[in-house]
Structure formats: structure tokens, C-alpha cells
PDB file of N, CA and C in Angstrom:
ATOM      1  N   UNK A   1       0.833  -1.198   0.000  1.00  0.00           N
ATOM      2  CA  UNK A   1       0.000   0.000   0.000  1.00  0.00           C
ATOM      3  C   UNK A   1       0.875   1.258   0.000  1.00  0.00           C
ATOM      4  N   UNK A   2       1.687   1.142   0.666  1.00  0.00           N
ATOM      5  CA  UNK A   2       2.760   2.543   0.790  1.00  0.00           C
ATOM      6  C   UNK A   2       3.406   2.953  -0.400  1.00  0.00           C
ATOM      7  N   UNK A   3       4.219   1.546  -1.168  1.00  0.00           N
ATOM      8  CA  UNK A   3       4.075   1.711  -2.504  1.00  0.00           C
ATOM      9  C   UNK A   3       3.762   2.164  -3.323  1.00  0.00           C
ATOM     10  N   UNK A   4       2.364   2.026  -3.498  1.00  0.00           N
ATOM     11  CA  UNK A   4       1.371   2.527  -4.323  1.00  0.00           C
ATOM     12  C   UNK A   4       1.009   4.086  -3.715  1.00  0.00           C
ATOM     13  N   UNK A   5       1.264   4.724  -2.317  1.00  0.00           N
ATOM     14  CA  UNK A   5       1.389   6.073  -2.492  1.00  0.00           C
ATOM     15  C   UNK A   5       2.070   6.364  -3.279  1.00  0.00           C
ATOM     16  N   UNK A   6       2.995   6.217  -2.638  1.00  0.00           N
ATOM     17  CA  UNK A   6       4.471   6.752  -3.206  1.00  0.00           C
ATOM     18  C   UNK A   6       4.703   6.927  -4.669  1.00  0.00           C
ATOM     19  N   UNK A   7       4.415   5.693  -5.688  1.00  0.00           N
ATOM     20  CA  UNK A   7       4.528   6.311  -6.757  1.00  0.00           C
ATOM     21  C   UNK A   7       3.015   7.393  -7.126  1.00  0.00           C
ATOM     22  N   UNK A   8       2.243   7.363  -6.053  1.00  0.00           N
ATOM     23  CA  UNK A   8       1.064   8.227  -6.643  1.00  0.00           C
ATOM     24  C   UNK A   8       1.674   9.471  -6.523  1.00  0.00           C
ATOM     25  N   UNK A   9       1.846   9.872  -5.529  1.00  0.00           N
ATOM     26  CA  UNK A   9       2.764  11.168  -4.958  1.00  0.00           C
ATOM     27  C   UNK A   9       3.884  11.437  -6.068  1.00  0.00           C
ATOM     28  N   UNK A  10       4.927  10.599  -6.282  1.00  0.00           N
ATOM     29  CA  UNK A  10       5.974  10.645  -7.399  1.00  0.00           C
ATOM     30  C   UNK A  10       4.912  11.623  -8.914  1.00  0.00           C
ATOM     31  N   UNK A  11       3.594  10.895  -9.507  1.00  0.00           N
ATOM     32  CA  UNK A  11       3.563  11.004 -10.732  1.00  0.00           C
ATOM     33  C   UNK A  11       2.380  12.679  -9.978  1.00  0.00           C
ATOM     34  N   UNK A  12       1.866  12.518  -9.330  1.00  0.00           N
ATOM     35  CA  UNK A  12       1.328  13.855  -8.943  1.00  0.00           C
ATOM     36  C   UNK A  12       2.453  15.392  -8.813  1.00  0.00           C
ATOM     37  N   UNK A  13       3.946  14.720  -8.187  1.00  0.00           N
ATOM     38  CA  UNK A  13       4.960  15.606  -8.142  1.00  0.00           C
ATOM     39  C   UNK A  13       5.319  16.219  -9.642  1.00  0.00           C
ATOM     40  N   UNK A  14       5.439  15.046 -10.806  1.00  0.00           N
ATOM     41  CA  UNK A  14       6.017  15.090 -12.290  1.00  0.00           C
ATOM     42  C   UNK A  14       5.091  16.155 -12.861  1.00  0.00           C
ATOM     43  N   UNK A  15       3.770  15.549 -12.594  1.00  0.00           N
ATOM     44  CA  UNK A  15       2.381  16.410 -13.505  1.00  0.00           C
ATOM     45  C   UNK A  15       2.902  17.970 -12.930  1.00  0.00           C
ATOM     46  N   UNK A  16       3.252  18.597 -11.565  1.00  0.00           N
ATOM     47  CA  UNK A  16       2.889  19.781 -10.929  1.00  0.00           C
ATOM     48  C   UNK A  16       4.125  20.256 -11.601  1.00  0.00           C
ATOM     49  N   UNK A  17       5.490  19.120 -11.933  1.00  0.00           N
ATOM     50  CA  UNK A  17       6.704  19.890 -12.399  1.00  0.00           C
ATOM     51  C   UNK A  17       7.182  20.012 -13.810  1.00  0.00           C
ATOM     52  N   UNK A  18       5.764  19.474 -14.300  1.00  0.00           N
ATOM     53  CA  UNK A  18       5.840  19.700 -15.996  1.00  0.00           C
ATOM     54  C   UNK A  18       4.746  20.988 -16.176  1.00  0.00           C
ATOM     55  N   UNK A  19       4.161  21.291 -15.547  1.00  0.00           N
ATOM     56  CA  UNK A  19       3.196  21.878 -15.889  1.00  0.00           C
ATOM     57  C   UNK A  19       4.017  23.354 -15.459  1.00  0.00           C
ATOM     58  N   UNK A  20       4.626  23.371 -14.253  1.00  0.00           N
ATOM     59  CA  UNK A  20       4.890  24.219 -13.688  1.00  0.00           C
ATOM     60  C   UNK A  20       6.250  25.079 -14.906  1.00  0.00           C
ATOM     61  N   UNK A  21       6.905  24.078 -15.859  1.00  0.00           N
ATOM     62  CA  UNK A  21       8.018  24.114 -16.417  1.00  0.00           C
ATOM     63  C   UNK A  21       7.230  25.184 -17.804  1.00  0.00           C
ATOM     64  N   UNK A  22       6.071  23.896 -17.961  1.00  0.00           N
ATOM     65  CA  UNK A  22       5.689  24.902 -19.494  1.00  0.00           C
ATOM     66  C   UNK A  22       4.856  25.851 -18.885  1.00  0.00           C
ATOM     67  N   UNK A  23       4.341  26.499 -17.655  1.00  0.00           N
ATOM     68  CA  UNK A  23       3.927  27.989 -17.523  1.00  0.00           C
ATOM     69  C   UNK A  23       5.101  29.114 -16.919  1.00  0.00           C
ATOM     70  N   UNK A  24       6.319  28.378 -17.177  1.00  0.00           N
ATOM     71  CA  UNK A  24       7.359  28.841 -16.116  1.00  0.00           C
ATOM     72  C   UNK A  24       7.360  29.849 -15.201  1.00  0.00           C
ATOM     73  N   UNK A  25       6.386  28.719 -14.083  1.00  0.00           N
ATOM     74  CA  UNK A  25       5.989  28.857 -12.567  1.00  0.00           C
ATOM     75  C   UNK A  25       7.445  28.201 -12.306  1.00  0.00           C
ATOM     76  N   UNK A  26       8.429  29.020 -11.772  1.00  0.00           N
ATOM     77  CA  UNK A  26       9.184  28.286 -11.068  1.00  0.00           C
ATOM     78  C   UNK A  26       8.932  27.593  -9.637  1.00  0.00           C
ATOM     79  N   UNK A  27       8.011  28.473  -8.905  1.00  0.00           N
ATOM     80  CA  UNK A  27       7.451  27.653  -7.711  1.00  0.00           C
ATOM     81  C   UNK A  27       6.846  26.525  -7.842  1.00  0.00           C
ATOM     82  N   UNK A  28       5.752  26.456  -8.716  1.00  0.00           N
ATOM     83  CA  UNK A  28       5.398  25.193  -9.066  1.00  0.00           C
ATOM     84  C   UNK A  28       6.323  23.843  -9.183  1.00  0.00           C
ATOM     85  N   UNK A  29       6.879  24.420 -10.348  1.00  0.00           N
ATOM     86  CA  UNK A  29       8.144  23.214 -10.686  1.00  0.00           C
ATOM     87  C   UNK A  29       9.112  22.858  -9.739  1.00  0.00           C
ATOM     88  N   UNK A  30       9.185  23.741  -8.290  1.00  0.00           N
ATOM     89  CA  UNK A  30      10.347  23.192  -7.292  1.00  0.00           C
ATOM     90  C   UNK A  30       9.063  22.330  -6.335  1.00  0.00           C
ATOM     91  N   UNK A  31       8.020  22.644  -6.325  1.00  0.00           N
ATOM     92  CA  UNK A  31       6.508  21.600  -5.335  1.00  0.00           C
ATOM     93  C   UNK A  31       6.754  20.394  -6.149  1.00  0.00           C
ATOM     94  N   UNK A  32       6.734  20.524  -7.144  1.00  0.00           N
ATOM     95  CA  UNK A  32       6.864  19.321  -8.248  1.00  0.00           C
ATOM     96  C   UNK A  32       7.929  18.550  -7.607  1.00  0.00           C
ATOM     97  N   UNK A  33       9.161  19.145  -7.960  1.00  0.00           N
ATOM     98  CA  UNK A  33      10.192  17.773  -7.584  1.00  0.00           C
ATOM     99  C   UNK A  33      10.199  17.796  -6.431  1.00  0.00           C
ATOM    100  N   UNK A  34       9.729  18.533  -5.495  1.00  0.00           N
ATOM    101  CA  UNK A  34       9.892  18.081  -3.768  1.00  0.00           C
ATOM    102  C   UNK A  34       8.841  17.453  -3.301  1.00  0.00           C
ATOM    103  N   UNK A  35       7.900  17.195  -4.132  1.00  0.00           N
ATOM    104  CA  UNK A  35       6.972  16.112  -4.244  1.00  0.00           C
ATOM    105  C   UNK A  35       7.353  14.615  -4.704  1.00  0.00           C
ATOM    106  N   UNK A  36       8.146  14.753  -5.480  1.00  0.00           N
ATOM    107  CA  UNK A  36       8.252  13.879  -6.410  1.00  0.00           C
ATOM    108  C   UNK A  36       9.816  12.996  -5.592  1.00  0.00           C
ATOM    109  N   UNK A  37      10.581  13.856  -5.019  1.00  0.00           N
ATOM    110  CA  UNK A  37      11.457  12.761  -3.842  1.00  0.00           C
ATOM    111  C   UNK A  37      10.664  12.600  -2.813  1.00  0.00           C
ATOM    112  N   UNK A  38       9.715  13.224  -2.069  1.00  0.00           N
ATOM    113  CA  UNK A  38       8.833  12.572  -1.341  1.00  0.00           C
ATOM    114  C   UNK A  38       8.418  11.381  -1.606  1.00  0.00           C
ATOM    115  N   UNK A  39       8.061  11.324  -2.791  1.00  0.00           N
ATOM    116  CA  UNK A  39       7.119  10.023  -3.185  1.00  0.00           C
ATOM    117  C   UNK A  39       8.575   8.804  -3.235  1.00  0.00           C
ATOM    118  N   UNK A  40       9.299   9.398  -4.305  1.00  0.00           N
ATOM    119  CA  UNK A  40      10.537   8.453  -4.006  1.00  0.00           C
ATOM    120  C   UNK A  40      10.531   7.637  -2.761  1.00  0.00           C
ATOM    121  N   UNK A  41      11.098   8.409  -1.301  1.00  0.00           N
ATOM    122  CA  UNK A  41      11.276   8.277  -0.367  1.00  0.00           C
ATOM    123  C   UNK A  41      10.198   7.399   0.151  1.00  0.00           C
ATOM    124  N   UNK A  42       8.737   7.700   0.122  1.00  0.00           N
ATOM    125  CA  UNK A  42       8.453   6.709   0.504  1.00  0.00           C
ATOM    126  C   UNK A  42       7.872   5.145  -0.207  1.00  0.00           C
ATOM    127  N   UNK A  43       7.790   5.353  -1.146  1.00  0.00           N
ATOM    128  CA  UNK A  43       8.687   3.735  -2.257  1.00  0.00           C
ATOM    129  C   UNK A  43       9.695   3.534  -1.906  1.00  0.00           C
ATOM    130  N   UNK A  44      10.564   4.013  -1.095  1.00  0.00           N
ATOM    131  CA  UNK A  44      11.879   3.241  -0.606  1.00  0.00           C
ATOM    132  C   UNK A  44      11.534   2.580   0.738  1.00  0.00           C
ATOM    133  N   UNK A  45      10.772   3.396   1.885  1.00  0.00           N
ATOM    134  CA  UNK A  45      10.445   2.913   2.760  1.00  0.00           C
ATOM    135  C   UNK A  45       9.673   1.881   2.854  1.00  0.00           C
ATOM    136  N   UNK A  46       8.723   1.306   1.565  1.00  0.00           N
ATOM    137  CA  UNK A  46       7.787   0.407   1.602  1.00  0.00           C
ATOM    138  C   UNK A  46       8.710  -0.477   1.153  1.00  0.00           C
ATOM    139  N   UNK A  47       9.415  -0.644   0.490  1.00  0.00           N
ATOM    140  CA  UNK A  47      10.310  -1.301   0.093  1.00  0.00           C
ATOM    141  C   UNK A  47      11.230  -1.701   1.127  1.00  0.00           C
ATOM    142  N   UNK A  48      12.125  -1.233   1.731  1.00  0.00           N
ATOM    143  CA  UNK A  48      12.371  -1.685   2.885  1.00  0.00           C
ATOM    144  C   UNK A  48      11.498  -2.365   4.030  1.00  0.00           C
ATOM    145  N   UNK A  49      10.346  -1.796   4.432  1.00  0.00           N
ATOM    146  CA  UNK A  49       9.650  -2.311   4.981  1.00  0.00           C
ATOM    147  C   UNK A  49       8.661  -4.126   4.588  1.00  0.00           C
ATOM    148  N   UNK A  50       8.997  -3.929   3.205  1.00  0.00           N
ATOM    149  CA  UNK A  50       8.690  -5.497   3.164  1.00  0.00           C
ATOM    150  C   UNK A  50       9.927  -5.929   2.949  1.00  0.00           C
ATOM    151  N   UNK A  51      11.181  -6.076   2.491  1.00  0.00           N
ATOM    152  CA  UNK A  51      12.312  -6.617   2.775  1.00  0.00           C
ATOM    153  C   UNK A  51      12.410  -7.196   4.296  1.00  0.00           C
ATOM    154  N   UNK A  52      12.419  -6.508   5.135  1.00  0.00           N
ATOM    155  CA  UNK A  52      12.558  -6.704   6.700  1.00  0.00           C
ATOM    156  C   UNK A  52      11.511  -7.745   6.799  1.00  0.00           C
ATOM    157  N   UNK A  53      10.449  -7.563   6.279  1.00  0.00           N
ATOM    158  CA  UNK A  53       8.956  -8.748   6.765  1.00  0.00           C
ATOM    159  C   UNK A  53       9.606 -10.259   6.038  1.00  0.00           C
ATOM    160  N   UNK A  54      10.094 -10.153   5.065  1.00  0.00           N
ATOM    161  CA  UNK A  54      10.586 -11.145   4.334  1.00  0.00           C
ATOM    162  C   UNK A  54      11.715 -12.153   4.873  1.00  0.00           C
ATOM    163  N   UNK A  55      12.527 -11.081   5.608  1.00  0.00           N
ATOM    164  CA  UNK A  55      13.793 -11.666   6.160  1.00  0.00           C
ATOM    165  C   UNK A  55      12.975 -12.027   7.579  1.00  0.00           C
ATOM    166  N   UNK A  56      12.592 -11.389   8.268  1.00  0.00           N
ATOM    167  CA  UNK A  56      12.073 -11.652   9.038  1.00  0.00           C
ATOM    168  C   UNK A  56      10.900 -12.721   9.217  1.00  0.00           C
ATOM    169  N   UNK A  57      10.447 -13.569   8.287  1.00  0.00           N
ATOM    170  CA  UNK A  57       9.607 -14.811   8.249  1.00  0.00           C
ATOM    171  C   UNK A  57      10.457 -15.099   7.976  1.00  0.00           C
ATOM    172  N   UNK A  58      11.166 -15.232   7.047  1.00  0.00           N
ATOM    173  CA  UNK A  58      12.452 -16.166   6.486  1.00  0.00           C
ATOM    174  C   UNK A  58      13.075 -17.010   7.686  1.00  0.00           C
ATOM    175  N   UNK A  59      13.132 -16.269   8.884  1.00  0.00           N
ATOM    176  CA  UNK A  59      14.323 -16.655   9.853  1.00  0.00           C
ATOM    177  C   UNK A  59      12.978 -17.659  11.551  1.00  0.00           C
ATOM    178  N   UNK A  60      12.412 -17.314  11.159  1.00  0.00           N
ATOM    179  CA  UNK A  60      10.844 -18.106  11.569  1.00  0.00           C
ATOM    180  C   UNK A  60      11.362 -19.887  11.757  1.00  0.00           C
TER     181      UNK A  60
END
């Protein structure tokens, strides 16, 4: 599930920093990519977080 934020957040960040690029809103386009490592960030955390569940039954 976190996952699936995360890249939602990621492609919501892209849309705000393309859009922001062709009205050159520079504010826009910096929400954009600081959205868009947000979302990163947490696709990494879900990702880690099932790694650990994995290893962690693994050793069960």
C-alpha cells in the first residue's frame, strides 16, 4: 500500500513539475520535484519495509 502512495505522490509531483516548467511557474516546478522525492522516499520505505517482513519470516 505505501508503494502505491508513493509512486502516486511521485507522478502527482512530475504532472505539478511539468506543468509548472511549461507555464514557467518556477514555484510550481520546485513543489513538483519536492513532491516527487517525497514520493521516491516513501517507495523506498515500503520497500524496505517489506524486505525486513521477508527476512524476518524467512528466519521463523
Amino acid at each position: 500500500m505505501g508503494k502505491m502512495k508513493g509512486k502516486a505522490e511521485q507522478l502527482k509531483g512530475k504532472t505539478k513539475e511539468e506543468i509548472g516548467d511549461m507555464a514557467d511557474d518556477k514555484s510550481m516546478e520546485m513543489k513538483g520535484k519536492a513532491e516527487k522525492a517525497a514520493g521516491r522516499a516513501k517507495e523506498s520505505q515500503a520497500d524496505a519495509a517489506a524486505r525486513m517482513k521477508k527476512i524476518h519470516d524467512a528466519n521463523r
